[in-house]
Protein backbone atom coordinates (compact mmCIF):
# COMPACT_ATOMS: atom_id res chain seq x y z
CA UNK A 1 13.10 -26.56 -26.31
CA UNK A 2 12.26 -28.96 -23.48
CA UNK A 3 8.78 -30.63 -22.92
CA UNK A 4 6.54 -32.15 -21.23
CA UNK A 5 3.30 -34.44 -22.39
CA UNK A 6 -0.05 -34.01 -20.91
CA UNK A 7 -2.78 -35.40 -21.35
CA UNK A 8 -6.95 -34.75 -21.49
CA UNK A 9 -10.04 -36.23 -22.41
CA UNK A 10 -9.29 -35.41 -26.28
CA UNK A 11 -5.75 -37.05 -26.05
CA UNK A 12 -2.22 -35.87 -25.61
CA UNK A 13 -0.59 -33.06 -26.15
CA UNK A 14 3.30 -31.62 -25.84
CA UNK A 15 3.55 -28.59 -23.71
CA UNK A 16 6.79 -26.42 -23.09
CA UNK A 17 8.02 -27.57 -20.24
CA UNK A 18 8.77 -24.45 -18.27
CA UNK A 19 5.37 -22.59 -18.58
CA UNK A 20 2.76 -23.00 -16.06
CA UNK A 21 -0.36 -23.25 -18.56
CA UNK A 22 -1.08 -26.84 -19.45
CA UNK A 23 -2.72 -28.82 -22.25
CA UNK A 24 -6.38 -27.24 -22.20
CA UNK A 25 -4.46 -23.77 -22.57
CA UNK A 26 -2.57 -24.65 -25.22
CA UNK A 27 -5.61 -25.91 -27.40
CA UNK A 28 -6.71 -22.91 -26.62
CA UNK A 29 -3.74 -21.24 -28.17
CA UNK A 30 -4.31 -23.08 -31.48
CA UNK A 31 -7.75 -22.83 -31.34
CA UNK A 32 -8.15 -18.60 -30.71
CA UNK A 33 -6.27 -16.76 -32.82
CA UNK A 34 -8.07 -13.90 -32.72
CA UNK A 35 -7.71 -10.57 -31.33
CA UNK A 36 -3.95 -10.65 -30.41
CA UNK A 37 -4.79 -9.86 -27.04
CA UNK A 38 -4.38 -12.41 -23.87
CA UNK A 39 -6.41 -12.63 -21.13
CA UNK A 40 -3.23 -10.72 -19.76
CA UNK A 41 -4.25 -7.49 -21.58
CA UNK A 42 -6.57 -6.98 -18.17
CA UNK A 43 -4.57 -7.81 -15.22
CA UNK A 44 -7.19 -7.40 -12.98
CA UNK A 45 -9.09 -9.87 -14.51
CA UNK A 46 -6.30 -12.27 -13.68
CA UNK A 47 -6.23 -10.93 -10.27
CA UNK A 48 -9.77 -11.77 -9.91
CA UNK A 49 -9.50 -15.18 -11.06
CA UNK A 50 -6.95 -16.20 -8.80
CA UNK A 51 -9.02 -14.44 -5.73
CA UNK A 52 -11.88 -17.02 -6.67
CA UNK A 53 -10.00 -19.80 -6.69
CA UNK A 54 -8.36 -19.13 -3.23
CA UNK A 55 -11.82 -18.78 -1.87
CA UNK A 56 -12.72 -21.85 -3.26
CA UNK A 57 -9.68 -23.59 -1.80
CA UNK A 58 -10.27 -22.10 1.79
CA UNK A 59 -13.92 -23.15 1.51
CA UNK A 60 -13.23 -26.62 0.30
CA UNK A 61 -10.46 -26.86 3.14
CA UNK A 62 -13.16 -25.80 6.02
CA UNK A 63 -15.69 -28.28 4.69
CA UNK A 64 -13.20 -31.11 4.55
CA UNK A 65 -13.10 -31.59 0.96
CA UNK A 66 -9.46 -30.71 0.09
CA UNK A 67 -6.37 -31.87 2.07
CA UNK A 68 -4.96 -29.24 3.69
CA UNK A 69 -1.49 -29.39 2.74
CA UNK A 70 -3.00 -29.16 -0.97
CA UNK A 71 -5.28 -26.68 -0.31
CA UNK A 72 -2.39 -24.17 1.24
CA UNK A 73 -0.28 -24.49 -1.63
CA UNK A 74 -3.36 -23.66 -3.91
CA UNK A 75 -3.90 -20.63 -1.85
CA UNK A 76 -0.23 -19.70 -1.56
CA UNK A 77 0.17 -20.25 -5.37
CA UNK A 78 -3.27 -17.85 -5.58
CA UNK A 79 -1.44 -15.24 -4.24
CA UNK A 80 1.87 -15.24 -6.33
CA UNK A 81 -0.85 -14.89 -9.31
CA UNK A 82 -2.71 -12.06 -7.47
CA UNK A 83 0.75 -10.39 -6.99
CA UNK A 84 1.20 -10.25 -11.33
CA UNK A 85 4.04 -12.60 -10.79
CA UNK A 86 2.72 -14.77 -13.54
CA UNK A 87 0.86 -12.71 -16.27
CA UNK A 88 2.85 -14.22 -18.47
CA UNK A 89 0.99 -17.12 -18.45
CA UNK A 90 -2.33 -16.24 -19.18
CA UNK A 91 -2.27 -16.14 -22.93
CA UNK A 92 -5.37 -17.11 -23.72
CA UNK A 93 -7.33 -14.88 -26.66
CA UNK A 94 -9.93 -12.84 -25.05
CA UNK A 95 -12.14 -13.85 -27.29
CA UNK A 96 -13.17 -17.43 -27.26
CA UNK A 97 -15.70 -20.43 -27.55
CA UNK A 98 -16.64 -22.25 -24.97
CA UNK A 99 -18.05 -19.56 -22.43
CA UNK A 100 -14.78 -18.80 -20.91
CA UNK A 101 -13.86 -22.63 -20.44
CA UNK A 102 -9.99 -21.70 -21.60
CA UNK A 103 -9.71 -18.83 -19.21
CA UNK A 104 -10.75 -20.89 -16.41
CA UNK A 105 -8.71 -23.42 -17.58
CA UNK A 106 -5.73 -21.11 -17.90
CA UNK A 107 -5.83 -20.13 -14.14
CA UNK A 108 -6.43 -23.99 -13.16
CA UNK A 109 -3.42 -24.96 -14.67
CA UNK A 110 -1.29 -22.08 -14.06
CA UNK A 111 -2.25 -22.49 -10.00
CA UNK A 112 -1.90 -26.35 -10.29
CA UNK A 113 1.54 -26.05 -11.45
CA UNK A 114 2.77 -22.86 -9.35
CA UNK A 115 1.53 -24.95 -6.18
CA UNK A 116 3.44 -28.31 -7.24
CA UNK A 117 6.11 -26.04 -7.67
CA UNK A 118 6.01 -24.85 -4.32
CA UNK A 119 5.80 -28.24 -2.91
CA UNK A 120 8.73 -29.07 -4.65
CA UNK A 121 7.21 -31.12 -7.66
CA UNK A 122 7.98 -30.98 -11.04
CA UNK A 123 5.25 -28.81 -13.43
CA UNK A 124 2.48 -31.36 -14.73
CA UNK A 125 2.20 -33.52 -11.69
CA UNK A 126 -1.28 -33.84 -11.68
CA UNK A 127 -1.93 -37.01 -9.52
CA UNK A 128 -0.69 -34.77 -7.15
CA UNK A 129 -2.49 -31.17 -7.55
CA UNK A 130 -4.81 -31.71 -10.26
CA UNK A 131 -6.45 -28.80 -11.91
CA UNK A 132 -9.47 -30.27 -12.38
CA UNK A 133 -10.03 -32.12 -9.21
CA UNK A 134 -8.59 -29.79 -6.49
CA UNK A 135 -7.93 -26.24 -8.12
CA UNK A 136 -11.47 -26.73 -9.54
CA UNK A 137 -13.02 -28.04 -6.77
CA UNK A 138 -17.01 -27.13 -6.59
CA UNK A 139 -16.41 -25.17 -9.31
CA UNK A 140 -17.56 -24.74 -12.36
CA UNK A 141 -16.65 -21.96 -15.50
CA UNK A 142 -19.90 -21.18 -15.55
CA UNK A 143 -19.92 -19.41 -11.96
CA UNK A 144 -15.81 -18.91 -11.94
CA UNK A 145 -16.10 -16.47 -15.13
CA UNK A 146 -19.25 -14.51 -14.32
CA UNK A 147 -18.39 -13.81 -10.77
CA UNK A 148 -14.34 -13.18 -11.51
CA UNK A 149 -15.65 -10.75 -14.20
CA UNK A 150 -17.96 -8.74 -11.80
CA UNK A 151 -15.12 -8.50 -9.13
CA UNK A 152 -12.72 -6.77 -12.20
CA UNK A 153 -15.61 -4.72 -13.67
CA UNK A 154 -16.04 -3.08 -9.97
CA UNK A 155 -12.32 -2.40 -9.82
CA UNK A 156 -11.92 -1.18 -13.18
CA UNK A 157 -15.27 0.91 -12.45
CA UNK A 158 -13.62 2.23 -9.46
CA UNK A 159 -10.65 3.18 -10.88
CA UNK A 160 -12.44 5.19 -14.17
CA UNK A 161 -14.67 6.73 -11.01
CA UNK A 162 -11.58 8.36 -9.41
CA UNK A 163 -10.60 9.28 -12.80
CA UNK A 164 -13.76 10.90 -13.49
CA UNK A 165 -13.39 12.66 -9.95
CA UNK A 166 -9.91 14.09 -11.01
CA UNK A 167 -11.45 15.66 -13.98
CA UNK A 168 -14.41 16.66 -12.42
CA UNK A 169 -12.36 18.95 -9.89
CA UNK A 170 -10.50 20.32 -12.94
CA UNK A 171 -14.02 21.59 -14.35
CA UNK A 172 -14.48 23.20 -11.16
CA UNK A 173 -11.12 24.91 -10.49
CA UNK A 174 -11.57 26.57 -14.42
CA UNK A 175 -15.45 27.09 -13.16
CA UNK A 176 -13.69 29.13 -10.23
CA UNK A 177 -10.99 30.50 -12.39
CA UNK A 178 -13.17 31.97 -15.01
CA UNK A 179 -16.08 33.24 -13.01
CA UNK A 180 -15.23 36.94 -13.97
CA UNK A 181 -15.11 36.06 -18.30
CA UNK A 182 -18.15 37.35 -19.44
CA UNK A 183 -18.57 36.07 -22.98
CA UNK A 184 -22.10 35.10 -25.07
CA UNK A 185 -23.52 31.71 -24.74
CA UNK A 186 -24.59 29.85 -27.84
CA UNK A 187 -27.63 28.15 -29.10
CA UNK A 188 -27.79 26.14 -32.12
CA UNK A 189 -24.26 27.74 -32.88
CA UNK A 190 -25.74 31.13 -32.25
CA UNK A 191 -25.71 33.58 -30.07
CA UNK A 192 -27.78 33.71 -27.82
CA UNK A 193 -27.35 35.53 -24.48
CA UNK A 194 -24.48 36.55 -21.86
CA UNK A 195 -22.73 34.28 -19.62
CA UNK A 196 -19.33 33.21 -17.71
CA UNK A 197 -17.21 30.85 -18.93
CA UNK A 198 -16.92 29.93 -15.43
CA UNK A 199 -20.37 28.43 -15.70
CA UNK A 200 -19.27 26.65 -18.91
CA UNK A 201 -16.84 25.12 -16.91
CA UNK A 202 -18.39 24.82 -13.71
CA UNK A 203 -21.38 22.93 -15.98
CA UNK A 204 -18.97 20.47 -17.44
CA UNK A 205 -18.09 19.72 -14.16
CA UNK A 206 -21.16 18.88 -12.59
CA UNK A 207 -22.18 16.67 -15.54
CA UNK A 208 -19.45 14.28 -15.12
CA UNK A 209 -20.28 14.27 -11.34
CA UNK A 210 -23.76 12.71 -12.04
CA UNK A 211 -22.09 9.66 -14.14
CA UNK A 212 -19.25 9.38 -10.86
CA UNK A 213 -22.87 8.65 -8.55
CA UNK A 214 -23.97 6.16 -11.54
CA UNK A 215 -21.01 4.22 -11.49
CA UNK A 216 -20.89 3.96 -7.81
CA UNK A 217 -24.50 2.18 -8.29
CA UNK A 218 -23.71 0.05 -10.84
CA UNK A 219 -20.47 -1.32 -9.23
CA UNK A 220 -23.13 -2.43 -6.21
CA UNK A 221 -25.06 -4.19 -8.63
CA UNK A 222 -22.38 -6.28 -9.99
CA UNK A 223 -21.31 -7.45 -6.22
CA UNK A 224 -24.37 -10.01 -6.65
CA UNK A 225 -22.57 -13.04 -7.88
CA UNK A 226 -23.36 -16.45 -8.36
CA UNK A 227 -19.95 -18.36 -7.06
CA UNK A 228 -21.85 -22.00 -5.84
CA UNK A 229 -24.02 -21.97 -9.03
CA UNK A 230 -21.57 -24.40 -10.70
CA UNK A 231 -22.84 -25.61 -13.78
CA UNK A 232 -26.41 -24.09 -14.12
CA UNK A 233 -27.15 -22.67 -10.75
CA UNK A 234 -28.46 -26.09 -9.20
CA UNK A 235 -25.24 -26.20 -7.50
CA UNK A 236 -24.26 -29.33 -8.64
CA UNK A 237 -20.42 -31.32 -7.29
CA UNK A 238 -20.72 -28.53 -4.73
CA UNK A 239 -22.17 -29.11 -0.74
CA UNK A 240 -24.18 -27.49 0.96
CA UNK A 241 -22.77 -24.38 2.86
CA UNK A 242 -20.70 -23.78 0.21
CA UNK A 243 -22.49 -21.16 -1.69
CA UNK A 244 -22.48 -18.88 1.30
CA UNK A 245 -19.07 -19.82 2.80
CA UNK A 246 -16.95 -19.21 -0.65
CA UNK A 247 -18.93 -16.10 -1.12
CA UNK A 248 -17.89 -14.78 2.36
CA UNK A 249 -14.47 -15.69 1.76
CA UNK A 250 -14.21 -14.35 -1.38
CA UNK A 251 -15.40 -10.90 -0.18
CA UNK A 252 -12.72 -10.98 2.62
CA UNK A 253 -10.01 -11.22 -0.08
CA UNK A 254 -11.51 -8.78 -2.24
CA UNK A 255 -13.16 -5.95 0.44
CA UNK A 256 -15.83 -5.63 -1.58
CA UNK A 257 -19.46 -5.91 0.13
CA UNK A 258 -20.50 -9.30 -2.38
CA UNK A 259 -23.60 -11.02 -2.21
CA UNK A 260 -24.96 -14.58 -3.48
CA UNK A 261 -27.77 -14.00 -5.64
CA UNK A 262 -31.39 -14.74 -4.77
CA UNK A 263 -31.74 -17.08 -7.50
CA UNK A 264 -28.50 -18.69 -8.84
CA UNK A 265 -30.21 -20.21 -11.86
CA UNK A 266 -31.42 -16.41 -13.28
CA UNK A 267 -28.08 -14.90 -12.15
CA UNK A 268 -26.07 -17.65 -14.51
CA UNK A 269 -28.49 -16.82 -17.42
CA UNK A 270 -28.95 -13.13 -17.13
CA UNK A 271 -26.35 -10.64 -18.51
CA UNK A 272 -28.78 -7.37 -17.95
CA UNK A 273 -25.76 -5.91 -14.97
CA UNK A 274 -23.29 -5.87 -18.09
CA UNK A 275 -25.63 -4.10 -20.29
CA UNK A 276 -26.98 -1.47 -17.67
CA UNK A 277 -22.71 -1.00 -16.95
CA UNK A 278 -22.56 -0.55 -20.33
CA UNK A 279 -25.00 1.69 -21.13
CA UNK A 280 -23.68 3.42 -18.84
CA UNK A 281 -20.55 3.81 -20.25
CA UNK A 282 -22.18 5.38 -23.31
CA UNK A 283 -23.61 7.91 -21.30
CA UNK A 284 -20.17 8.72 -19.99
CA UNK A 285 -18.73 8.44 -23.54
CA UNK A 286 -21.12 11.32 -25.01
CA UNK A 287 -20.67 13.46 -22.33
CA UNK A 288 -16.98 13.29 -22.70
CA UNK A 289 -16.97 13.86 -26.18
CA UNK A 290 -19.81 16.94 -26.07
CA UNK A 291 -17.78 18.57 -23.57
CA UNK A 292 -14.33 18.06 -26.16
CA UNK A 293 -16.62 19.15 -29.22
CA UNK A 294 -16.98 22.37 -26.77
CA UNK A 295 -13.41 22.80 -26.53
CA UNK A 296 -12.26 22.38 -29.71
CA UNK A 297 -14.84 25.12 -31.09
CA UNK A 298 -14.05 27.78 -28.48
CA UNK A 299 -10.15 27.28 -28.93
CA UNK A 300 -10.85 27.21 -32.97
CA UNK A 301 -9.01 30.36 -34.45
CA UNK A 302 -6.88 31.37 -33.25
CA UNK A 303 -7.80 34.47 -35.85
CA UNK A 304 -10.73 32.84 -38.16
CA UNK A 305 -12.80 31.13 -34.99
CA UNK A 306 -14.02 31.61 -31.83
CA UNK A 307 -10.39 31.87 -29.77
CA UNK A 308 -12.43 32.36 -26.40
CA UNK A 309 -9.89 29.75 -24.73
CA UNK A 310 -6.55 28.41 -25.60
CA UNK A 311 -5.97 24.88 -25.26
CA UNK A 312 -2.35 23.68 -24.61
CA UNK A 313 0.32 23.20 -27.26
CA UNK A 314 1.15 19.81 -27.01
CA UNK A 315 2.66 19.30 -30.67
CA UNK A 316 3.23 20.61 -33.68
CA UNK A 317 -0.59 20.06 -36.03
CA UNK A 318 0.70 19.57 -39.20
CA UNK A 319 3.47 18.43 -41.94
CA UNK A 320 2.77 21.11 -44.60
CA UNK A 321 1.60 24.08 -42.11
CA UNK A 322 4.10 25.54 -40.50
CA UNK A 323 2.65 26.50 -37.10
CA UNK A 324 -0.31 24.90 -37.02
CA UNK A 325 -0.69 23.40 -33.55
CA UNK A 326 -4.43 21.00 -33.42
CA UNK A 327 -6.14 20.48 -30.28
CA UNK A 328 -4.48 16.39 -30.28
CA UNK A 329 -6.11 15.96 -26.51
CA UNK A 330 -9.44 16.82 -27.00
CA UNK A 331 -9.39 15.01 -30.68
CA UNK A 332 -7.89 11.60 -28.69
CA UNK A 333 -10.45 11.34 -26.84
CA UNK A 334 -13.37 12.32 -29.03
CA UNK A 335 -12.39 8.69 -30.67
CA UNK A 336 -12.25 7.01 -27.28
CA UNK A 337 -15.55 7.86 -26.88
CA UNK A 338 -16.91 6.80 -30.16
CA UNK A 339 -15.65 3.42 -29.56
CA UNK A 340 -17.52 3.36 -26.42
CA UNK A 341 -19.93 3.70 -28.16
CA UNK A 342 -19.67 1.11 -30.27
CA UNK A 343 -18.27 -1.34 -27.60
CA UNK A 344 -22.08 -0.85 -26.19
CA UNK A 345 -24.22 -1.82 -29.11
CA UNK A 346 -21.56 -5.26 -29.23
CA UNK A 347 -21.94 -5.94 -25.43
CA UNK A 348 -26.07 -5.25 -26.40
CA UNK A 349 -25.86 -7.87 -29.24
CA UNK A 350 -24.20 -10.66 -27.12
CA UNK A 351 -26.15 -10.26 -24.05
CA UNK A 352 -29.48 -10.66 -25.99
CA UNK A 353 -27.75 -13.54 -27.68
CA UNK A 354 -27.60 -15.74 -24.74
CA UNK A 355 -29.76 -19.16 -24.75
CA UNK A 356 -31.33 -20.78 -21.91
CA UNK A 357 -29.40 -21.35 -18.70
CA UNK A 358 -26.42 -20.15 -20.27
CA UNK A 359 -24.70 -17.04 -22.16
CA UNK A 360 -21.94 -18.60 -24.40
CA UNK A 361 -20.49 -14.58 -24.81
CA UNK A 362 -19.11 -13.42 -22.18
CA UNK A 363 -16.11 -13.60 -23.30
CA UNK A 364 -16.91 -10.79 -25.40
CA UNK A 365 -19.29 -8.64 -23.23
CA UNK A 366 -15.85 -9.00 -21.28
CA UNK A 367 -13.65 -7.67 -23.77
CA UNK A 368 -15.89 -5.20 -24.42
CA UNK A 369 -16.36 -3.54 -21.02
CA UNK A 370 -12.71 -4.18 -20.22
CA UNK A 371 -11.88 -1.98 -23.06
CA UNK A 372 -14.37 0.63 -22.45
CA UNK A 373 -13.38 1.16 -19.06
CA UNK A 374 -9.80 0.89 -19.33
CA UNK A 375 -10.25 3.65 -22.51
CA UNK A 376 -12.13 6.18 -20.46
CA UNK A 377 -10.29 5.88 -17.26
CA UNK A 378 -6.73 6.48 -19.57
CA UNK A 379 -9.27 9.10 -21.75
CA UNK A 380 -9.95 11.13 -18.58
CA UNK A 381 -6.62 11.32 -16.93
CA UNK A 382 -4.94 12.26 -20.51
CA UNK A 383 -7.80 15.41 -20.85
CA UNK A 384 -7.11 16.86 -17.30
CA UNK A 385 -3.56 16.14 -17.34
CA UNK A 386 -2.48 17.43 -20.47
CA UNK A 387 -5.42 19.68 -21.50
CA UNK A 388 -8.30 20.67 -19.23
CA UNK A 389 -5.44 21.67 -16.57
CA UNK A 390 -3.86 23.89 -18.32
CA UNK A 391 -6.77 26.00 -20.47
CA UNK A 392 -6.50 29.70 -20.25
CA UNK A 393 -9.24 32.16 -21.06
CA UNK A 394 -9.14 35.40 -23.72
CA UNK A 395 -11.50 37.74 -21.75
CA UNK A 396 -10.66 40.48 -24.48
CA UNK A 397 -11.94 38.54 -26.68
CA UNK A 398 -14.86 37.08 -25.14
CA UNK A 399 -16.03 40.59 -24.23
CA UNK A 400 -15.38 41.92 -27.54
CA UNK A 401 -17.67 39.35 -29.52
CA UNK A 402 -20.35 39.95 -26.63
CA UNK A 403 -20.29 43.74 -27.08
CA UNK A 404 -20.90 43.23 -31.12
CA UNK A 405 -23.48 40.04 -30.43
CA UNK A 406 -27.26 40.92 -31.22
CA UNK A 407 -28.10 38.52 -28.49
CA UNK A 408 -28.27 41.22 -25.90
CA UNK A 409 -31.52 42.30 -27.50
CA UNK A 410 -32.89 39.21 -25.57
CA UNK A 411 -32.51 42.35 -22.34
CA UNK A 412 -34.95 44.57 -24.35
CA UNK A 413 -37.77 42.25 -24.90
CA UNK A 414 -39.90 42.64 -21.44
CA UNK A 415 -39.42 46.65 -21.84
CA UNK A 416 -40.02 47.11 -25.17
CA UNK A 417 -41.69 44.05 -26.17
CA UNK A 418 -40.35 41.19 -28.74
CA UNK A 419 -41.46 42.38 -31.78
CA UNK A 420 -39.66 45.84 -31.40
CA UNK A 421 -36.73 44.40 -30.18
CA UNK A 422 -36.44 41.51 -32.88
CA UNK A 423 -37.31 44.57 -35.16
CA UNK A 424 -34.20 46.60 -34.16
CA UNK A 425 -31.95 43.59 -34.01
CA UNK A 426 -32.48 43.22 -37.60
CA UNK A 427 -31.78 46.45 -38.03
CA UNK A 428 -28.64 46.61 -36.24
CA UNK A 429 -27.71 43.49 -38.22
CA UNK A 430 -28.75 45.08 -41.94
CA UNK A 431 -27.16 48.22 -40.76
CA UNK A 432 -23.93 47.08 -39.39
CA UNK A 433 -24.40 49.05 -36.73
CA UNK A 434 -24.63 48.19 -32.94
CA UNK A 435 -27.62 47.40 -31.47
CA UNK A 436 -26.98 50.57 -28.67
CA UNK A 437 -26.48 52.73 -31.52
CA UNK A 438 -29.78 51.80 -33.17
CA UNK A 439 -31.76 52.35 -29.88
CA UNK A 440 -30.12 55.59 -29.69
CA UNK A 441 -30.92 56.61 -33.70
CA UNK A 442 -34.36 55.89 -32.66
CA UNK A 443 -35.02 57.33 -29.36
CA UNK A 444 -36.36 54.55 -28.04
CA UNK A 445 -35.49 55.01 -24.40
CA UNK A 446 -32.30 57.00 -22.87
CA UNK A 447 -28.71 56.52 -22.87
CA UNK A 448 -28.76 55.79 -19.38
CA UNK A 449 -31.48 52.90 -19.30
CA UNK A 450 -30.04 51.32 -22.29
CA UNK A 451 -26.62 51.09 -20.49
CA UNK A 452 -27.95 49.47 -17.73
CA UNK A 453 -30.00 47.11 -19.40
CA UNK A 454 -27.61 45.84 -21.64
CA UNK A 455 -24.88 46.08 -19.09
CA UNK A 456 -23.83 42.67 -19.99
CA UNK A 457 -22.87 41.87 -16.37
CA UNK A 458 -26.37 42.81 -15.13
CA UNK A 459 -27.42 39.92 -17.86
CA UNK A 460 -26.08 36.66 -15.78
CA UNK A 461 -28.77 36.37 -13.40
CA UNK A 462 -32.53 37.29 -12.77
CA UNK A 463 -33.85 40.76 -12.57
CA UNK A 464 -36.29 42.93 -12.57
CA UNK A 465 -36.24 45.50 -15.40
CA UNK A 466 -39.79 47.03 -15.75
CA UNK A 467 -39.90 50.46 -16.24
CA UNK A 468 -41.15 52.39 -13.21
């Protein structure tokens, strides 16, 4: 293998001579062995990166701080890393000390190096494009990272939000599909009174639509960035104007409606957006997992459960059963969303941990919320694809289980009172028999009024059943 030597403040180093990364990346590289997973793992991180550091070059240009031929090979060399043409050469842990220093690093060097190549000079030139002095211009990690972050979060967060749309529309076309299943309604695991499984479905539905309007506000929130803090939010190395102009440029590239930050010194401190994102998360997390709890009991059976639904076969459930087909989908994504959870209560610890004008942790609040989002969005497509989409209803046996429930005495109670009708529902249940069988043992009111009140499609909605 070929090299070449670099050089930084701690001394020199040999580097590979055909990657793009230089020295600081490769301490990095000796330094983080960690999770196993590069800064690549998130491409849109990368992508986010390299849409900073163009704005920062077309600011810099417009102010007359970087030479112009420089600052268009920057930018050109920006976009080859925005187009994925270079994952590759972010390998940088996701985890790491410094703040994010060696991700910011990373994407210095890899743009340096991609825009001396496409000036024609050989990898490591630095007198000529420097990473420090012109890729890095006005910059510092400590506004690159937090404001490259935000940008990804919003586009991850927009992707999990169409996700959560998809499924959302599922719910409803099963809500729509099984408006005419009448089957009983549980409480505390039992029964309680008559309902659809439409408006199971059709429920399920409209809870994930209130997370979809949550995320939507929470992706606004993180467009207030603090690009032109530099250092500690004094703006230090950078000129004036440049605050506003990089921000402006930097939403051009992105489309997304940024803002600078009232107070740059608070916004390079504070990490409450990442906690209230991922908090949110949570939320999304244990509705997603309720609503596959749900499934899993209604398919149980098929002959010793609940068999109301039947989830799809997607493969075979066990090595000693022969048969045996498990509801996988619904199971996948019940563990999804208990790592959610516990991605929250990690993001929670390291945003508390932060000290003074900086948090050292982003790195892993990044991780974190990265993962989280990037599970759920994969999570949700995976249920509605290859589960919620294909769920089909056993009305026979949802009407059956209603017509031998006790929880249609619930109808009785404002004409006969509660007391008499908890008295005959024990009865029916001591007895074995039915509870229209008891009424009509006891002559408690006539065939006919009985039918209609515990017509179990009379019991959906409100109605008036005094006697007259």
């Amino acid at each position: 293998m070929e090299y070449r030597t670099e050089r930084d403040s701690l001394g020199e180093k040999r580097v590979p001579a055909g990657v793009y990364y230089g020295v600081q990346t490769l301490r990095a590289l000796e330094n983080f062995q960690i999770t196993a997973m590069p800064v690549a793992t998130f491409p849109r991180f990368i992508q986010a990166l390299a849409a900073v550091k163009k704005a920062a070059a077309l600011a810099n240009m417009e102010l007359g701080l970087l030479d112009a031929g420089v600052g268009e090979a920057i930018v050109n060399a920006c976009r080859d890393v925005r187009a994925g043409r270079f994952d590759d050469q972010f390998p940088v842990d996701v985890i790491q000390g410094g703040a994010g220093t060696s991700v910011n690093m990373n994407a210095n060097e890899v743009i340096a190096n991609r825009a001396l190549e496409l000036l024609g000079h050989p990898k490591g030139l630095y007198e000529v494009i420097s990473p420090l002095n012109h890729v890095n211009l006005s910059q510092s990690t400590n506004d690159v990272y937090p404001t490259a972050l935000r940008i990804a979060l919003v586009w991850y967060a927009r992707e999990l939000s169409t996700a959560l749309r998809d499924l959302r529309a599922a719910f409803d076309a099963k809500g729509d599909e099984f408006a005419g299943v009448i089957k009983m309604a549980r409480t505390q695991l039992q029964d309680a009174v008559p309902i659809t499984l439409g408006a199971e479905f059709a429920a399920w539905g409209v809870t994930i639509g209130e997370d979809i309007d949550r995320l939507d506000d929470a992706a606004r929130l993180l467009c207030e960035v603090n690009i032109g803090a530099t250092a500690v939010g004094t703006g230090i190395n950078s000129v004036p104007g440049y605050a506003s102009l990089v921000r402006e440029r930097l939403a051009d590239i992105c489309g997304l409606p940024l803002v600078t930050a009232a107070n740059l010194v608070e916004a390079t401190s504070d990490a409450g957006a990442y906690v209230m994102l991922s908090g949110l998360l949570k939320r999304v997390a244990v509705k997603l997992s309720k609503i596959c709890n749900d499934l899993r009991l209604l398919a149980s059976g098929p002959f010793t459960g609940l068999h109301e639904i039947n989830l799809p076969p997607m493969q075979p459930g066990s090595s000693i059963m022969p048969g045996k087909v498990n509801p996988v989908i619904p199971e996948v994504v019940n563990q999804v969303c208990y790592q959610v959870i516990g991605n929250d209560l990690t993001v929670t610890f390291a945003a508390e941990g932060g000290q003074l004008e900086l948090n050292v942790f982003l790195p892993v609040i990044a991780l974190n919320l990265f993962q989280s989002l990037q599970m759920l969005t994969k999570a949700s497509r995976t249920l509605r694809e290859r589960c919620v989409v294909g769920i089909t209803a056993n009305p026979e046996r949802c009407l059956e289980l209603v017509r031998h429930s006790l929880g249609v005495v619930t109808a009785l109670a404002p004409v006969i009172g509660y007391e008499t009708a908890a008295r005959l529902a024990k009865e029916a249940q001591e007895s074995g028999r039915s509870v229209p069988e008891v009424l009509q043992a006891e002559g408690i009111m006539t065939p006919e009024e009985f039918e209609e009140l515990l017509d179990p499609a009379k019991m959906l909605s409100p109605r008036d059943v005094r006697r007259r």
